[in-house]
Protein backbone atom coordinates (compact mmCIF):
# COMPACT_ATOMS: atom_id res chain seq x y z
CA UNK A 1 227.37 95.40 127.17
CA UNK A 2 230.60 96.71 128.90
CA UNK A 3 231.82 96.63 131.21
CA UNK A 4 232.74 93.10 132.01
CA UNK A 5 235.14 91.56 134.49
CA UNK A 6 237.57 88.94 132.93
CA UNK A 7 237.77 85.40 134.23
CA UNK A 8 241.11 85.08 136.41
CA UNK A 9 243.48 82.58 137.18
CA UNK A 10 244.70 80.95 139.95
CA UNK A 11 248.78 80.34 140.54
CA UNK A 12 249.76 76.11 140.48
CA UNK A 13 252.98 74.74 140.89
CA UNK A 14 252.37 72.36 138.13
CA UNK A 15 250.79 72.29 134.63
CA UNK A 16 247.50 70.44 135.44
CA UNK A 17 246.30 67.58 133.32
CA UNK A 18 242.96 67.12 131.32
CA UNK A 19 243.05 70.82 130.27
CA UNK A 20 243.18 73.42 127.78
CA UNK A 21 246.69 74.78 127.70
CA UNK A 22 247.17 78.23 126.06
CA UNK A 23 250.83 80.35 126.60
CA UNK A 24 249.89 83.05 128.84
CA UNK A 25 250.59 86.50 127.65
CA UNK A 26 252.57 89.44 129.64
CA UNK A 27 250.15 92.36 128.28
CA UNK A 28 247.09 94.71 129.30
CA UNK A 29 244.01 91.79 129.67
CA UNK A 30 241.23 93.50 127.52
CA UNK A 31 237.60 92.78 126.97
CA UNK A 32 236.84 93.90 123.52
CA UNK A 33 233.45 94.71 122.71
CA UNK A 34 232.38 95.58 118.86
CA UNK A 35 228.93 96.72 117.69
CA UNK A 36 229.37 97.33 113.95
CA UNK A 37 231.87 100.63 113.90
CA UNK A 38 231.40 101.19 117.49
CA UNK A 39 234.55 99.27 119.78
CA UNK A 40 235.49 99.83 123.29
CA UNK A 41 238.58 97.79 125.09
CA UNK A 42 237.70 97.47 128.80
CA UNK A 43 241.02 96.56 131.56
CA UNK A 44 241.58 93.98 133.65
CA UNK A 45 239.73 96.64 136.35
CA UNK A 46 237.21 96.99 133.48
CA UNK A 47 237.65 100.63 132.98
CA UNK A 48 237.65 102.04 129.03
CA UNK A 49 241.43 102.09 127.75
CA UNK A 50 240.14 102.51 124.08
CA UNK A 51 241.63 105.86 123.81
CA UNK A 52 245.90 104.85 124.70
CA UNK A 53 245.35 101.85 121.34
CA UNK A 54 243.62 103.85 118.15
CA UNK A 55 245.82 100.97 116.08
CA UNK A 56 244.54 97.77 118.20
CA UNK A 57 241.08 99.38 117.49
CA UNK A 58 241.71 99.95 113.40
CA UNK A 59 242.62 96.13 113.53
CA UNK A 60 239.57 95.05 115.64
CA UNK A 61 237.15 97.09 112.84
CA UNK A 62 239.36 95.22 110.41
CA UNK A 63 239.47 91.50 111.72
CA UNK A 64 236.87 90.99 114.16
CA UNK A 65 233.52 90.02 113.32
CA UNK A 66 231.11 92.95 113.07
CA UNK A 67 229.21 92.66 116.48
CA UNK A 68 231.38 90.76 118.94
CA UNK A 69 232.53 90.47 122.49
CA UNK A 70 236.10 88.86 122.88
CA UNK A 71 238.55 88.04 125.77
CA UNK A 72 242.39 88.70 124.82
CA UNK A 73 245.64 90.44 125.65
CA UNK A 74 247.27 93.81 124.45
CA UNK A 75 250.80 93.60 123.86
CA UNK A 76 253.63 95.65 122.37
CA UNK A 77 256.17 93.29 120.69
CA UNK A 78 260.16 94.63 120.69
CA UNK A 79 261.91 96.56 118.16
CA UNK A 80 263.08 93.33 116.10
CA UNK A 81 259.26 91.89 117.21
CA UNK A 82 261.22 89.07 118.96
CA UNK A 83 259.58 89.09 121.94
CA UNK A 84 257.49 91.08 124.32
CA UNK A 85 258.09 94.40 125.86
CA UNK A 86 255.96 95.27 128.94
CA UNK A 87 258.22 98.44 129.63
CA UNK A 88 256.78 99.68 126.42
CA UNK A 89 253.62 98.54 126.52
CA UNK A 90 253.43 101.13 129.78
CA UNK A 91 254.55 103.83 128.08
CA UNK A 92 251.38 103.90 126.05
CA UNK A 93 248.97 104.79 129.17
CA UNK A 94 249.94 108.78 128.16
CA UNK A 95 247.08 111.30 128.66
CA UNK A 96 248.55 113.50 125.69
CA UNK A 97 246.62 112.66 122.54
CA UNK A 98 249.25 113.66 120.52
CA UNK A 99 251.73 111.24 122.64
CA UNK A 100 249.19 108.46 122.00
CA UNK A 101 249.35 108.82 117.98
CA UNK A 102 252.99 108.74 118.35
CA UNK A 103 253.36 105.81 120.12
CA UNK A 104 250.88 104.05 118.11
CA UNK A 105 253.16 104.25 115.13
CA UNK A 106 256.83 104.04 117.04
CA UNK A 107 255.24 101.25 119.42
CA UNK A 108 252.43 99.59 117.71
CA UNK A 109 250.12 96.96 119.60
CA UNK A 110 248.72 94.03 118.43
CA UNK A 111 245.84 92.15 120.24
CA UNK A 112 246.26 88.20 121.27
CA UNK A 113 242.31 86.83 121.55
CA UNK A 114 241.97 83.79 123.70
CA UNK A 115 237.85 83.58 123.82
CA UNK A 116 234.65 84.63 122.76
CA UNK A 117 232.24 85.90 125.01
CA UNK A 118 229.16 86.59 122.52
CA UNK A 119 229.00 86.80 119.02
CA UNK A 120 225.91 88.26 117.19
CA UNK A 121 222.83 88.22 119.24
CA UNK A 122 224.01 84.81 121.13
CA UNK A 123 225.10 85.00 124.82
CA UNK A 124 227.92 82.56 124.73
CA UNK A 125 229.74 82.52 128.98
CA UNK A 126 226.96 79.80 129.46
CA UNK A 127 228.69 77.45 127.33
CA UNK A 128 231.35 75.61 127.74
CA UNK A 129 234.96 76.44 127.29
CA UNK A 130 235.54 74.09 124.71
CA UNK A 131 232.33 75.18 122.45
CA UNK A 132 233.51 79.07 122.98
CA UNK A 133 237.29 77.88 121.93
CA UNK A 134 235.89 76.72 118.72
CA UNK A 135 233.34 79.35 118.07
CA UNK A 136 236.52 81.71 118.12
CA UNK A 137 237.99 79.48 115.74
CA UNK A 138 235.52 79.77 113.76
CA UNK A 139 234.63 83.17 113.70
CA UNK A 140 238.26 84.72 114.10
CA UNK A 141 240.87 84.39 111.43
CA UNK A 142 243.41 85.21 113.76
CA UNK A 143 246.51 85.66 111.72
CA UNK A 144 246.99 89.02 112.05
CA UNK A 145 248.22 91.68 110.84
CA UNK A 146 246.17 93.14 114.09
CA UNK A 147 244.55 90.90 115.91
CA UNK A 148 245.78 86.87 116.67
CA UNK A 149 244.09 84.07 117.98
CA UNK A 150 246.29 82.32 120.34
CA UNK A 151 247.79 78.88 120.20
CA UNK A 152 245.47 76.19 122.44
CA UNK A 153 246.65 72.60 123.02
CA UNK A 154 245.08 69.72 125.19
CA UNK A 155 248.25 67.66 124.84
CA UNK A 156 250.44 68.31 128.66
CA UNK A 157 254.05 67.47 127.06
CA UNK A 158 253.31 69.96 124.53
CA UNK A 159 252.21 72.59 127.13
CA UNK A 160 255.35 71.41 129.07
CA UNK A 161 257.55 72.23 126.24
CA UNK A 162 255.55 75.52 125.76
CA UNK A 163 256.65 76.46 129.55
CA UNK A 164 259.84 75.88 128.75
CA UNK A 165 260.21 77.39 125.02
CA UNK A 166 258.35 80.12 125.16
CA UNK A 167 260.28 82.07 128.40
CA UNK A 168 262.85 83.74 125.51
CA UNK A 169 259.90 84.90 123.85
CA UNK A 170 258.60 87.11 126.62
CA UNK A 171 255.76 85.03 127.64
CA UNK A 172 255.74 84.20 131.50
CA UNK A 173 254.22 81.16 131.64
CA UNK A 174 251.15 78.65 130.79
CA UNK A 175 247.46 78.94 131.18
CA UNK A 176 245.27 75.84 131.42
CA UNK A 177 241.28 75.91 131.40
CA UNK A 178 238.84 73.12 131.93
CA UNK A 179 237.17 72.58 128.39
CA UNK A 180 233.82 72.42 130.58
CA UNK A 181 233.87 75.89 132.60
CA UNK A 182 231.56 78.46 131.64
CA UNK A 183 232.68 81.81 131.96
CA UNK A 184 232.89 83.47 135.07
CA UNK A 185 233.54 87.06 135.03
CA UNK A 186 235.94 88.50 137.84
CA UNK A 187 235.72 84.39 139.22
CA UNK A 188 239.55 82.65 139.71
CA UNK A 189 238.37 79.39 137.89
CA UNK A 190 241.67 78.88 135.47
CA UNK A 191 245.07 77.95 136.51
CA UNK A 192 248.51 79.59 135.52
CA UNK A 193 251.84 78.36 135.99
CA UNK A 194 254.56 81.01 135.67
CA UNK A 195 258.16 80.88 135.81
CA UNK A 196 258.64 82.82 138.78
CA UNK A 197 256.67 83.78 141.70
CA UNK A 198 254.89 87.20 141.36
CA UNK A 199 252.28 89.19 143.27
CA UNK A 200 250.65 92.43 142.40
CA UNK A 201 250.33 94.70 145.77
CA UNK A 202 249.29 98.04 147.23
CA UNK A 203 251.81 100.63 147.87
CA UNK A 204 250.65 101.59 150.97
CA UNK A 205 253.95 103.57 152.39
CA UNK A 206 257.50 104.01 152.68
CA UNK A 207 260.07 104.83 154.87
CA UNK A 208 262.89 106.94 154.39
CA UNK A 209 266.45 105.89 153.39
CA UNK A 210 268.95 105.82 156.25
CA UNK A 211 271.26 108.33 154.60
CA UNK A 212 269.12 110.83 152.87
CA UNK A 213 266.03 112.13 154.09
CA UNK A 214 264.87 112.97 150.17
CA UNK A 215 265.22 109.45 149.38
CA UNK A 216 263.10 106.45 149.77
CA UNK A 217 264.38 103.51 151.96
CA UNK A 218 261.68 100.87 150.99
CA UNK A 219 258.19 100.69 149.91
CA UNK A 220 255.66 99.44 151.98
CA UNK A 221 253.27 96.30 150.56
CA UNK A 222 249.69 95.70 151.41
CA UNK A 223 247.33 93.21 150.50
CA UNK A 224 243.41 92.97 150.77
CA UNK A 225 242.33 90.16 153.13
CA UNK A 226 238.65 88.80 153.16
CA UNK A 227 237.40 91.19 155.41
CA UNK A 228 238.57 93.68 152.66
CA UNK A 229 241.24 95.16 155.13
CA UNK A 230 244.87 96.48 153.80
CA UNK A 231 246.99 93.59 155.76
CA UNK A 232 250.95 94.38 155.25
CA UNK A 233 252.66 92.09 153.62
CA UNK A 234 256.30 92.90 153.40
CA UNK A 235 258.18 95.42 151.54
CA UNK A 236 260.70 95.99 148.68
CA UNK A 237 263.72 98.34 148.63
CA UNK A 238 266.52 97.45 145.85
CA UNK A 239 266.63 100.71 144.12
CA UNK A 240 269.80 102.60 142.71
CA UNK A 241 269.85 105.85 145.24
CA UNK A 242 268.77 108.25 142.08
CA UNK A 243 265.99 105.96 141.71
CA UNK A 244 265.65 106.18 145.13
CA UNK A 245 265.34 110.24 145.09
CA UNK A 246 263.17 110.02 142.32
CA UNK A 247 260.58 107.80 144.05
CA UNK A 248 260.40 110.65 146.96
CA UNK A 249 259.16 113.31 144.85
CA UNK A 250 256.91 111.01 142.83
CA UNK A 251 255.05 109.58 145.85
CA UNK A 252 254.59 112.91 147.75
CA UNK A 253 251.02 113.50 146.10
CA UNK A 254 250.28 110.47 147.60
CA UNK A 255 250.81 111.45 151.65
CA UNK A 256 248.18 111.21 153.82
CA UNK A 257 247.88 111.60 157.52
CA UNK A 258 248.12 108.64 159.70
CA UNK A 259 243.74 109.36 160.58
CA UNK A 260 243.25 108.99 156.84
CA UNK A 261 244.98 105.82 156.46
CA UNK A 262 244.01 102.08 156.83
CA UNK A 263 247.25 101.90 158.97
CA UNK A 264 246.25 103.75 161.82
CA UNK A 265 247.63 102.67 165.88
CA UNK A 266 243.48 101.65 166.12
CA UNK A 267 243.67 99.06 163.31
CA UNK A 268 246.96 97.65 164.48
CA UNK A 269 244.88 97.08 168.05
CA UNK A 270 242.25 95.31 166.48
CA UNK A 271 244.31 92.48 164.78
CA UNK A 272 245.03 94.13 161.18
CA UNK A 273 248.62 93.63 160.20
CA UNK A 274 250.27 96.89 159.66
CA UNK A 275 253.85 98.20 159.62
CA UNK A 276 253.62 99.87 163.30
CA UNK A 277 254.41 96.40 164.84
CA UNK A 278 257.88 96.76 163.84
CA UNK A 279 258.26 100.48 164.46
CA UNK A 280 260.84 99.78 167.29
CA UNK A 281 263.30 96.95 166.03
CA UNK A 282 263.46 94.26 168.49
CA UNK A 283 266.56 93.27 167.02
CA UNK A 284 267.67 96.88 167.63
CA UNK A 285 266.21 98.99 170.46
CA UNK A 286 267.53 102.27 168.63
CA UNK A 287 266.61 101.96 164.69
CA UNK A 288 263.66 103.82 163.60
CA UNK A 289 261.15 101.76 161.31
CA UNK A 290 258.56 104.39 161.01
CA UNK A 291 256.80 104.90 157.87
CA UNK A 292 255.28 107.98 156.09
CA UNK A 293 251.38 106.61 155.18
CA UNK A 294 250.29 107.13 151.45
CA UNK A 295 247.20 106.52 150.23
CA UNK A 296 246.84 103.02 148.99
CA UNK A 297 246.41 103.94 144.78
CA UNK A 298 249.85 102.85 143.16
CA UNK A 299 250.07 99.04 142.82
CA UNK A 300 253.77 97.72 142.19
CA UNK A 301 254.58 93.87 140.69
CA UNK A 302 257.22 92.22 142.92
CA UNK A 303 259.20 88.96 142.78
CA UNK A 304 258.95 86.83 146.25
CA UNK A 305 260.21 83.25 147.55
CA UNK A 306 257.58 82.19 149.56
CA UNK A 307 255.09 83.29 152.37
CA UNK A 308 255.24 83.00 155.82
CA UNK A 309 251.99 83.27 157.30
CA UNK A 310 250.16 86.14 156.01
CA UNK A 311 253.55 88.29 155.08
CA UNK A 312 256.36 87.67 152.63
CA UNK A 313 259.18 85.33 154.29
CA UNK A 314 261.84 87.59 152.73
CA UNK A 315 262.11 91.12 151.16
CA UNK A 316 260.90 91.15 147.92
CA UNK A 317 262.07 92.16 144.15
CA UNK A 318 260.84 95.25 142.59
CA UNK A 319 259.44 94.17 138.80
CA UNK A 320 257.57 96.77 137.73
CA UNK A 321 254.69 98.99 138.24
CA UNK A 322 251.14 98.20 137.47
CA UNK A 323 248.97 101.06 136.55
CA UNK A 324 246.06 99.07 134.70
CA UNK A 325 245.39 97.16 138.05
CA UNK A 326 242.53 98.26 140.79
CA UNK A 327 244.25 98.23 144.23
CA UNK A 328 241.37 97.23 145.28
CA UNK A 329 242.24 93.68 143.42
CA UNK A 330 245.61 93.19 144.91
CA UNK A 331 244.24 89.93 147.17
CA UNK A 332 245.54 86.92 149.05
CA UNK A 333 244.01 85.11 146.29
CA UNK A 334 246.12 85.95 143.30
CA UNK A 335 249.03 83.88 145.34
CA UNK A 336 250.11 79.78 145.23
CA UNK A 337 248.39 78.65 148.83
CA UNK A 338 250.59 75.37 149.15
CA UNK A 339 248.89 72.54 150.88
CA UNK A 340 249.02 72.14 154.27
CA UNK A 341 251.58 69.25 155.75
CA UNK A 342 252.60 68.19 159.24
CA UNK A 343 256.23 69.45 159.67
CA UNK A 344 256.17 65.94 161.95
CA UNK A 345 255.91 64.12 159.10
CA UNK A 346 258.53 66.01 157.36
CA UNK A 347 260.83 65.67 159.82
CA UNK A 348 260.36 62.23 160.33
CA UNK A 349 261.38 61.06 156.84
């Protein structure tokens, strides 16, 4: 019974041997659940988004077996259905009905189904990947015109050359999954490998541009740490200056005062990472770095090198805004933790 948290992934540097290998979708992750002519599509933060896809849920009543729970990916293909298109694919979060049946025609969706969670009266996360993968099989046509079943390898070159091939389709990357994990809701037991580092964080504040105080200078990151406390972790600021404007009236809902804010002068003092460290430039004595505090509920997708320490080494790339994701998930876990090596050694050939 919904809801159910998905199994999540890990970021590798390399494609891991001895796996399942399956392309890894850039869509909404859904947990479909069907009960006969009852279906509800749960997010990635498990709340209902049945309502925004009345065509994914036609083609579930259509093509997936008649009581079912299933694992997959919304997507909205492009207008020559070439390749993926995320941009679209957030238009169709709209809380006008009438915008939703639109967009369901102009901007159809299509759901990509990667496992099988229970089928009938049988429980099936306590079995094995590799017995779920072919229970799906089984039990899923998968061709469409609604619903696919994704492609699955256990041969690496292949998955290599899927890494490589599939980038002009849209798809960011390669999953692999150990053919004898169970499932593990809201666990990071898989492994991805994408083209391009990415991390999914809180917008927590901004400061304002240098040369216009209706504009936005850069947006401020945070991430949740162990202790479930907003650490800052960098910010990102390439934005044309009408974007710029634009972004100021957007986020002004979202100002809070500095007491209401997991920011605050007394968090700072007791070892959280926050943006007041750098209020005063030590680099220059006379540059304001202030911030204006929102409250942490927008989560943005940015691009980044590399860490250093707990922060972002450099300022990242804006990629796009995620409203299907729970601030609340935005964690040091989502990101590649490279293994530790003496610099020594390094440095000593």
């Amino acid at each position: 019974m919904p809801p159910v948290a998905p199994m999540l992934a890990t970021s590798v540097a390399e494609i891991p041997p001895d796996h399942v290998y399956e392309p890894k979708w850039d869509g909404f992750r859904a947990i479909v659940f069907r009960d006969d002519d009852e279906v509800e599509i749960g997010s990635r933060n498990t709340k209902p988004i049945t309502r925004y896809f009345p065509e994914v849920v036609e083609a579930v009543l259509r093509e997936l077996p008649e009581r079912c729970v299933v694992d997959g990916e919304v997507v909205v293909t492009n207008a020559d259905a070439t390749g993926l298109d995320f941009e679209a694919l957030l238009q169709r979060i709209h809380p006008a009905a009438s915008r939703v049946r639109l967009l369901a025609e102009q901007t159809p969706a299509v759901l990509v189904v990667f496992d099988l969670l229970a089928l009938g009266d049988e429980d099936l996360t306590g079995r094995p990947f590799g017995e779920r993968r072919a229970a799906l099989e089984a039990a899923l046509g998968g061709r469409g015109p609604g619903v696919y079943l994704t492609r699955a390898t256990t041969d690496l070159d292949e998955a290599r050359r899927w890494f490589d091939q599939f980038e002009g389709a849209g798809l960011d990357g390669v999953v692999a999954k150990d053919p004898a994990q169970t499932y593990q809701p809201d666990k990071r037991v898989m492994r991805k490998v994408k083209h391009v580092r990415t991390a999914d964080c809180v917008v927590a504040g901004y400061r304002v541009h240098k040369s216009a105080d209706d504009a936005v200078g850069s947006l401020l990151l945070g991430l949740y740490d162990d202790d479930g406390r907003l650490a800052s972790v960098g910010v990102t600021s390439s934005f044309p200056m009408a974007r710029r404007r634009e972004l100021f009236a957007e986020l002004q809902p979202l100002v809070t005062t500095d007491g209401e804010h997991p920011w605050t002068r007394e968090a700072q003092a007791s070892g959280t990472r926050t943006p007041r460290e750098a209020e005063t430039s030590r680099w220059n004595s006379g540059k304001d770095l202030s911030f204006v505090p929102l409250r942490p509920e927008r989560v943005v997708e940015v691009r980044y090198d590399h860490m250093e320490g707990a922060r972002f080494r450099h300022t990242t790339q804006f990629e796009r805004w995620r409203p299907d994701r729970d601030p609340r998930s935005c964690t040091y876990e989502q990101l590649e933790r490279p293994v530790r090596f003496d610099l020594g050694e390094v440095l000593g050939g």
